[in-house]
PDB file of N, CA and C in Angstrom:
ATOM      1  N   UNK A   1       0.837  -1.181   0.000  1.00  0.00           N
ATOM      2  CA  UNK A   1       0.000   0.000   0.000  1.00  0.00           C
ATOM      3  C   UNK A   1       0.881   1.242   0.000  1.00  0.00           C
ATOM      4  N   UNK A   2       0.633   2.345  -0.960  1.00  0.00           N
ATOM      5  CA  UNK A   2       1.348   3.310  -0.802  1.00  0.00           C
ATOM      6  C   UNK A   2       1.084   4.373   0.370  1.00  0.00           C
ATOM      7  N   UNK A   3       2.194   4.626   0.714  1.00  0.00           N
ATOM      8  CA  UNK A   3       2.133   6.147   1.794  1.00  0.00           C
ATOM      9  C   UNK A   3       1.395   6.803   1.348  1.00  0.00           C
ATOM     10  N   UNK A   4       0.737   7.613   2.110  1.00  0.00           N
ATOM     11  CA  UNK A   4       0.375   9.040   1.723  1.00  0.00           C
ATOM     12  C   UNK A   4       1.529  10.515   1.804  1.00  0.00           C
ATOM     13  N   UNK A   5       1.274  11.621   1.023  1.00  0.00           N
ATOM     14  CA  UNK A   5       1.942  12.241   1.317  1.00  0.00           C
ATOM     15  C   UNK A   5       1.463  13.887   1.495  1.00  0.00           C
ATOM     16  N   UNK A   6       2.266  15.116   1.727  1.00  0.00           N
ATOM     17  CA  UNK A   6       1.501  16.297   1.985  1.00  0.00           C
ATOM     18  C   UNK A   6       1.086  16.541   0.702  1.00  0.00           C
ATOM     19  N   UNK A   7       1.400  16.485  -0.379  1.00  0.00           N
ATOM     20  CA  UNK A   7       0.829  17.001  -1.654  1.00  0.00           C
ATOM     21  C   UNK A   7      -0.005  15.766  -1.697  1.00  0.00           C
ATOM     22  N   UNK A   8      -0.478  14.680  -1.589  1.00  0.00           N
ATOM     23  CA  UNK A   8      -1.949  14.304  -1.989  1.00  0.00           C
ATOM     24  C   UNK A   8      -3.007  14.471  -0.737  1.00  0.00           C
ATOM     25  N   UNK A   9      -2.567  14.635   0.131  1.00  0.00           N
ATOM     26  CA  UNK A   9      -3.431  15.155   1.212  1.00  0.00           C
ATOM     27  C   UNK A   9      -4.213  16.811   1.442  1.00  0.00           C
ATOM     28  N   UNK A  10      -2.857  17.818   1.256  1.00  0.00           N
ATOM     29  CA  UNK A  10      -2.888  19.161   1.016  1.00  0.00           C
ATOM     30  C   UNK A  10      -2.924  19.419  -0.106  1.00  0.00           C
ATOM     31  N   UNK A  11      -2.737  19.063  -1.283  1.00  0.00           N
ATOM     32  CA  UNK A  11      -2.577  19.857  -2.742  1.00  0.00           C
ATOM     33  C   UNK A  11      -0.703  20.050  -3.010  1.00  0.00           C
ATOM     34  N   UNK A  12      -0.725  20.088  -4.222  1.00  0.00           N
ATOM     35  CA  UNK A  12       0.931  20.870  -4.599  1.00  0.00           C
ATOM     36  C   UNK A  12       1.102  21.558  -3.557  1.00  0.00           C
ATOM     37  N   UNK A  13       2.284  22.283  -3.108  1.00  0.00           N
ATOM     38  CA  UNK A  13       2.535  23.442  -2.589  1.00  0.00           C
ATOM     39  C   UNK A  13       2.727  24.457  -3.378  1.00  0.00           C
ATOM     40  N   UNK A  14       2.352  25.666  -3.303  1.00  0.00           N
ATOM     41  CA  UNK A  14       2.542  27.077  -3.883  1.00  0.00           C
ATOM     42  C   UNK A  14       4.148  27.286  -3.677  1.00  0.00           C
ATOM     43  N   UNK A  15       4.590  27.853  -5.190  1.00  0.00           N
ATOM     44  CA  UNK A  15       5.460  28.413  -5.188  1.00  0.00           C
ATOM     45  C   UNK A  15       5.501  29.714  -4.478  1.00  0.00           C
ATOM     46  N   UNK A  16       6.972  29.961  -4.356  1.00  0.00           N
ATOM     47  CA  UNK A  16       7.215  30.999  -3.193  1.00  0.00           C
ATOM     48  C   UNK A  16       7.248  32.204  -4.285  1.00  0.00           C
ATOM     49  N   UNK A  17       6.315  33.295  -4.199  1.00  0.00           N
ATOM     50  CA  UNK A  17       6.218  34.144  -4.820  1.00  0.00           C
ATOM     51  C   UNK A  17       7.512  34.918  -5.644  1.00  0.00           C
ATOM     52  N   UNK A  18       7.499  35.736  -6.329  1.00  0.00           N
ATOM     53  CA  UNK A  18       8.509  36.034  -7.169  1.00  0.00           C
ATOM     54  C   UNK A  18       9.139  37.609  -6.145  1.00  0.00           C
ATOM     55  N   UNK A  19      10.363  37.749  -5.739  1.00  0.00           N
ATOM     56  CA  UNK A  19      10.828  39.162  -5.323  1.00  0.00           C
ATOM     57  C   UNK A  19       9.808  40.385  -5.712  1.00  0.00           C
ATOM     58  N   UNK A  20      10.453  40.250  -6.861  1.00  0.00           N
ATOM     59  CA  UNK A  20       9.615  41.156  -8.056  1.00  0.00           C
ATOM     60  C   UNK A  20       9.037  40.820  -9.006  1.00  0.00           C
ATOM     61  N   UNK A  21       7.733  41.489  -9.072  1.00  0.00           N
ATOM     62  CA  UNK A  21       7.682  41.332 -10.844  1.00  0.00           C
ATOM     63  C   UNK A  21       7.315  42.488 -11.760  1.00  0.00           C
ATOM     64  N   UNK A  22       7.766  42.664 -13.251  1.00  0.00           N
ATOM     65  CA  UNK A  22       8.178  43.327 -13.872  1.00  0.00           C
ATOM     66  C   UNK A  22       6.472  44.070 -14.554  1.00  0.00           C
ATOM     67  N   UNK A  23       6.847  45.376 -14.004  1.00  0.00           N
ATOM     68  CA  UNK A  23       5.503  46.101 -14.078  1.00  0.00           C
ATOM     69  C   UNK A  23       4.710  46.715 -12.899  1.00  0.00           C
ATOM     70  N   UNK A  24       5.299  45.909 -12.066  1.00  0.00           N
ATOM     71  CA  UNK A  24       4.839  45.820 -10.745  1.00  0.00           C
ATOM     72  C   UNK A  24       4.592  47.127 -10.395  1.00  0.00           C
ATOM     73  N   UNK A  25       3.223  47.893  -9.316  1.00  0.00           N
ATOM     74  CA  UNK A  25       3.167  48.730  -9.023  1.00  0.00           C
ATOM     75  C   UNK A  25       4.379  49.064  -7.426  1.00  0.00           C
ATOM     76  N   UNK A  26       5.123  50.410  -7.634  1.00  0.00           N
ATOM     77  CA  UNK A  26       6.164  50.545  -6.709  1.00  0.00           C
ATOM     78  C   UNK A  26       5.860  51.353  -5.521  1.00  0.00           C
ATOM     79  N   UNK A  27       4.566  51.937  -5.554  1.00  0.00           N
ATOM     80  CA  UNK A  27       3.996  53.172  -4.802  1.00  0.00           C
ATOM     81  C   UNK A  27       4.112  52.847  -3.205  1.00  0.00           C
ATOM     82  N   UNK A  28       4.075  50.821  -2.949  1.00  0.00           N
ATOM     83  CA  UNK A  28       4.116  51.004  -1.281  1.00  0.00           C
ATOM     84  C   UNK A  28       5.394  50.339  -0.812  1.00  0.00           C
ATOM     85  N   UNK A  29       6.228  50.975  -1.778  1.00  0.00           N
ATOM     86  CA  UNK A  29       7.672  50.071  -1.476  1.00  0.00           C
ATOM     87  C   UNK A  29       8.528  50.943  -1.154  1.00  0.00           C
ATOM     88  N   UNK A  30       9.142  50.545   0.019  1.00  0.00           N
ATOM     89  CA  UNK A  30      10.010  51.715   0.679  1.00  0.00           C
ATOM     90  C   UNK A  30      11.652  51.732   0.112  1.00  0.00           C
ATOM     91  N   UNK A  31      12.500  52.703   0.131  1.00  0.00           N
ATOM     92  CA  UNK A  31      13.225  52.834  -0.737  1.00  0.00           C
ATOM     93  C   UNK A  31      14.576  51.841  -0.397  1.00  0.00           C
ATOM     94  N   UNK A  32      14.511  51.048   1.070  1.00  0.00           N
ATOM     95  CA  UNK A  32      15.217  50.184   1.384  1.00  0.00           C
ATOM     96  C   UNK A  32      14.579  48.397   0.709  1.00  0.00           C
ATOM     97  N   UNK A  33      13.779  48.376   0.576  1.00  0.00           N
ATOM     98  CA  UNK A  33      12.717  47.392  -0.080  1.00  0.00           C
ATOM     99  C   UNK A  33      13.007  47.797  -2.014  1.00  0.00           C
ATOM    100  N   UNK A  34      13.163  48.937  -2.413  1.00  0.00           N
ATOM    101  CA  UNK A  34      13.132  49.131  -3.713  1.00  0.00           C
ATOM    102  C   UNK A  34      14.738  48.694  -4.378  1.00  0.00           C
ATOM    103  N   UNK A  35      16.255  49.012  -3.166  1.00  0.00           N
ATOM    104  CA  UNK A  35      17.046  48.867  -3.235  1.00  0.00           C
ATOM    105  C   UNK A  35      17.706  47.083  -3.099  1.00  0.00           C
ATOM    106  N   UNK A  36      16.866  46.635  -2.322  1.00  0.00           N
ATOM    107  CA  UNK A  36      16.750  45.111  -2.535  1.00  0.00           C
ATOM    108  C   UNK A  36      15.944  44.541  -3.658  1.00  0.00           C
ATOM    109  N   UNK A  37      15.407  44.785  -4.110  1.00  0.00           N
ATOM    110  CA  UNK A  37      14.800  44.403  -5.497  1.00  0.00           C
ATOM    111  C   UNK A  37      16.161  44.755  -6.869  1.00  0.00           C
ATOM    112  N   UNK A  38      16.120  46.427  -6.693  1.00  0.00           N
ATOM    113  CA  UNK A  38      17.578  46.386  -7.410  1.00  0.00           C
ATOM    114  C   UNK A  38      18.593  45.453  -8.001  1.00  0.00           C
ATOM    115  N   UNK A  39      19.309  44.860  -6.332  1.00  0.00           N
ATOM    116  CA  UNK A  39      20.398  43.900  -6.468  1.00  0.00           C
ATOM    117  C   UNK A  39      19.948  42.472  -6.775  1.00  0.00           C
ATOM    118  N   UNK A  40      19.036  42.319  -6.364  1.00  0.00           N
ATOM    119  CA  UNK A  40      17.966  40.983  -6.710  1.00  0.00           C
ATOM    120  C   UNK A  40      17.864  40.746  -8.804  1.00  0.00           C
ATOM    121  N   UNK A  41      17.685  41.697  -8.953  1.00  0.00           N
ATOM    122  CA  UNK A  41      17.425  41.864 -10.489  1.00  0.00           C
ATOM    123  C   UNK A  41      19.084  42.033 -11.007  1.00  0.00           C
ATOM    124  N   UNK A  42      19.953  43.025 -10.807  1.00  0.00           N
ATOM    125  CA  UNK A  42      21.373  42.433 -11.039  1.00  0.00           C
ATOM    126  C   UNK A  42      22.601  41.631 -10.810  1.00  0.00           C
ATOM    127  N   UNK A  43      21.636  40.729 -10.117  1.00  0.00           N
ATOM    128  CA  UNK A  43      22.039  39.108 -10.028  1.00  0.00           C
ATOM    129  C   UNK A  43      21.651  38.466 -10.785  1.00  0.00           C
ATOM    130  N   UNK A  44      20.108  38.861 -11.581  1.00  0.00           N
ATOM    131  CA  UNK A  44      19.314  38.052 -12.287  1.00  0.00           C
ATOM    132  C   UNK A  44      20.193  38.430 -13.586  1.00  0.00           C
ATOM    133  N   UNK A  45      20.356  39.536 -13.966  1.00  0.00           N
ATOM    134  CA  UNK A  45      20.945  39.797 -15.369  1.00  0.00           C
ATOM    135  C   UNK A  45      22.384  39.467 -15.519  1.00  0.00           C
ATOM    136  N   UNK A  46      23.104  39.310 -14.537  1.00  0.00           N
ATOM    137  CA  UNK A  46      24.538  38.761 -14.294  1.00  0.00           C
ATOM    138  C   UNK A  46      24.604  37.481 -14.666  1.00  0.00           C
ATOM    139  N   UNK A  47      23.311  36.724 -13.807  1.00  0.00           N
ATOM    140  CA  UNK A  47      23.330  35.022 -14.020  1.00  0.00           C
ATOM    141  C   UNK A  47      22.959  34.902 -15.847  1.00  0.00           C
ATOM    142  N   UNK A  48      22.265  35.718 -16.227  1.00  0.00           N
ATOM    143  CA  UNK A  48      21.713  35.775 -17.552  1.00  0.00           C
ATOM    144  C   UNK A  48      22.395  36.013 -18.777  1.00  0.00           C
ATOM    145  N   UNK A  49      23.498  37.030 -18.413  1.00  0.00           N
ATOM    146  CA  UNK A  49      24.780  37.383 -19.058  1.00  0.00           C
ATOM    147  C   UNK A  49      25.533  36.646 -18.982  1.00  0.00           C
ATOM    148  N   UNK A  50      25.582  35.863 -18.024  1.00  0.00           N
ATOM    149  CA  UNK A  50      26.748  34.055 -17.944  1.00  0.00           C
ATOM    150  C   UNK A  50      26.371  33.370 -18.885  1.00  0.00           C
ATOM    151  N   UNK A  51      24.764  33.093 -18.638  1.00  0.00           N
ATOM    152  CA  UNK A  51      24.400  31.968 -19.866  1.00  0.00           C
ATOM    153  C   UNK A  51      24.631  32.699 -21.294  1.00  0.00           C
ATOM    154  N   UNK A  52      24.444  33.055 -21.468  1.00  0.00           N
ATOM    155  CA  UNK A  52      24.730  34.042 -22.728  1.00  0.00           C
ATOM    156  C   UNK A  52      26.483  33.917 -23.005  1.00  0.00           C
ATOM    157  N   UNK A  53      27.112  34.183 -22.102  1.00  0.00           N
ATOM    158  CA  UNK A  53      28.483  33.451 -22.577  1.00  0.00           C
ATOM    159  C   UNK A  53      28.705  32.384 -22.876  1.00  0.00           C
ATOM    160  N   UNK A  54      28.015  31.334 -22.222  1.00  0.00           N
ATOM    161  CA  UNK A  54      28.092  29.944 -21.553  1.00  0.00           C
ATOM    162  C   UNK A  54      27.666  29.314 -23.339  1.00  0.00           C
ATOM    163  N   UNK A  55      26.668  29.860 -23.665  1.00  0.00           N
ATOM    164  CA  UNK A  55      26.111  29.380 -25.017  1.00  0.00           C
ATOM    165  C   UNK A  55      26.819  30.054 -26.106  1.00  0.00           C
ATOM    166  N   UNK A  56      27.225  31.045 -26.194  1.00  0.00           N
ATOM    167  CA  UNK A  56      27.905  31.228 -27.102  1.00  0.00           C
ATOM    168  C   UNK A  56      29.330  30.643 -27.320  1.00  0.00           C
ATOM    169  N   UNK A  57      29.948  30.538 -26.092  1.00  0.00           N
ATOM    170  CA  UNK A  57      31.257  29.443 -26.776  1.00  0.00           C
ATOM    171  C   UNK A  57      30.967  28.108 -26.676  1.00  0.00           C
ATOM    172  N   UNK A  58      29.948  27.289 -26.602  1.00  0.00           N
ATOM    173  CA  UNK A  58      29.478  25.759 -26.416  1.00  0.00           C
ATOM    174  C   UNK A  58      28.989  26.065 -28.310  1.00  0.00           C
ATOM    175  N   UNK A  59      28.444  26.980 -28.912  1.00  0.00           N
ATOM    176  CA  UNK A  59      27.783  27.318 -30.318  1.00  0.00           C
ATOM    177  C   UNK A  59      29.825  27.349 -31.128  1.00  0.00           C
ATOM    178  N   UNK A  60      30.411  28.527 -30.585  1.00  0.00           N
ATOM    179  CA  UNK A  60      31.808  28.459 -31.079  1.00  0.00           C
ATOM    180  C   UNK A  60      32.604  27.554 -31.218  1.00  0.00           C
ATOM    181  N   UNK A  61      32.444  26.321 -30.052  1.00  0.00           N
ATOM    182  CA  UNK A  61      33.442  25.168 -29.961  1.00  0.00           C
ATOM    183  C   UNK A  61      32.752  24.312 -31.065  1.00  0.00           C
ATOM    184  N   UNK A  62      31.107  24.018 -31.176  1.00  0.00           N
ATOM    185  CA  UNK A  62      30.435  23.384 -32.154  1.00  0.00           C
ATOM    186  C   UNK A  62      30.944  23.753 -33.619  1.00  0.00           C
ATOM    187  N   UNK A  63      31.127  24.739 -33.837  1.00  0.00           N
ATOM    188  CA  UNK A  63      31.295  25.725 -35.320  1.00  0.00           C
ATOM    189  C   UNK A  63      32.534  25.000 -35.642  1.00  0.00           C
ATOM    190  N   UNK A  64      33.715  25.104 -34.651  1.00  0.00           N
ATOM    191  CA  UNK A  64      35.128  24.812 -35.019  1.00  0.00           C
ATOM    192  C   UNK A  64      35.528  23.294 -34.926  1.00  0.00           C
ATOM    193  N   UNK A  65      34.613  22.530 -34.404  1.00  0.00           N
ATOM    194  CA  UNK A  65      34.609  20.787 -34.534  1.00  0.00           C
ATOM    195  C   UNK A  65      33.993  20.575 -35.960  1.00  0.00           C
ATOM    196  N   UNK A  66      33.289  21.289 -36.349  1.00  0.00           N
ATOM    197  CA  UNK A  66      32.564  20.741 -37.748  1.00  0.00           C
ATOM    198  C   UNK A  66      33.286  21.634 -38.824  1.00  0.00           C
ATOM    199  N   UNK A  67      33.377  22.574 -38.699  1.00  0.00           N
ATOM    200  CA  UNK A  67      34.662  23.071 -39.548  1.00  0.00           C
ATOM    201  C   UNK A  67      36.093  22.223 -40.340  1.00  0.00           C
ATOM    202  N   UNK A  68      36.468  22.015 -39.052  1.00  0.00           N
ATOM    203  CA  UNK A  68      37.748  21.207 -39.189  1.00  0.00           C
ATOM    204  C   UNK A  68      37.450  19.712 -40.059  1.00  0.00           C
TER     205      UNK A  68
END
């Protein structure tokens, strides 16, 4: 007999909401709260700018194996 578990008893669990999201109204966000969102988002574009390297020389090393 199988266990039971919290997701067939309770449902999935909810994801943990997003920091930010883009559009978002800013009017009750205090400027220590606005400054953590900031660095939150240029982590996001840092990690994003990696992959973006990350794929372009994995595309470059591909180019120069079939080349040869």
């Amino acid at each position: 007999m199988a266990g039971f578990d919290d997701d067939s008893l309770l449902g999935a669990k909810r994801p943990k909401p997003a920091l930010h999201e883009i559009g978002q109204l800013l009017d009750d966000l205090s400027a220590p709260e606005l400054a953590e969102r900031i660095a939150a988002l240029k982590a996001e574009i840092a990690r994003l700018e990696k992959a973006i390297v990350e794929r372009e020389a994995t595309k470059n090393a591909a180019a120069a194996f079939f080349k040869s």
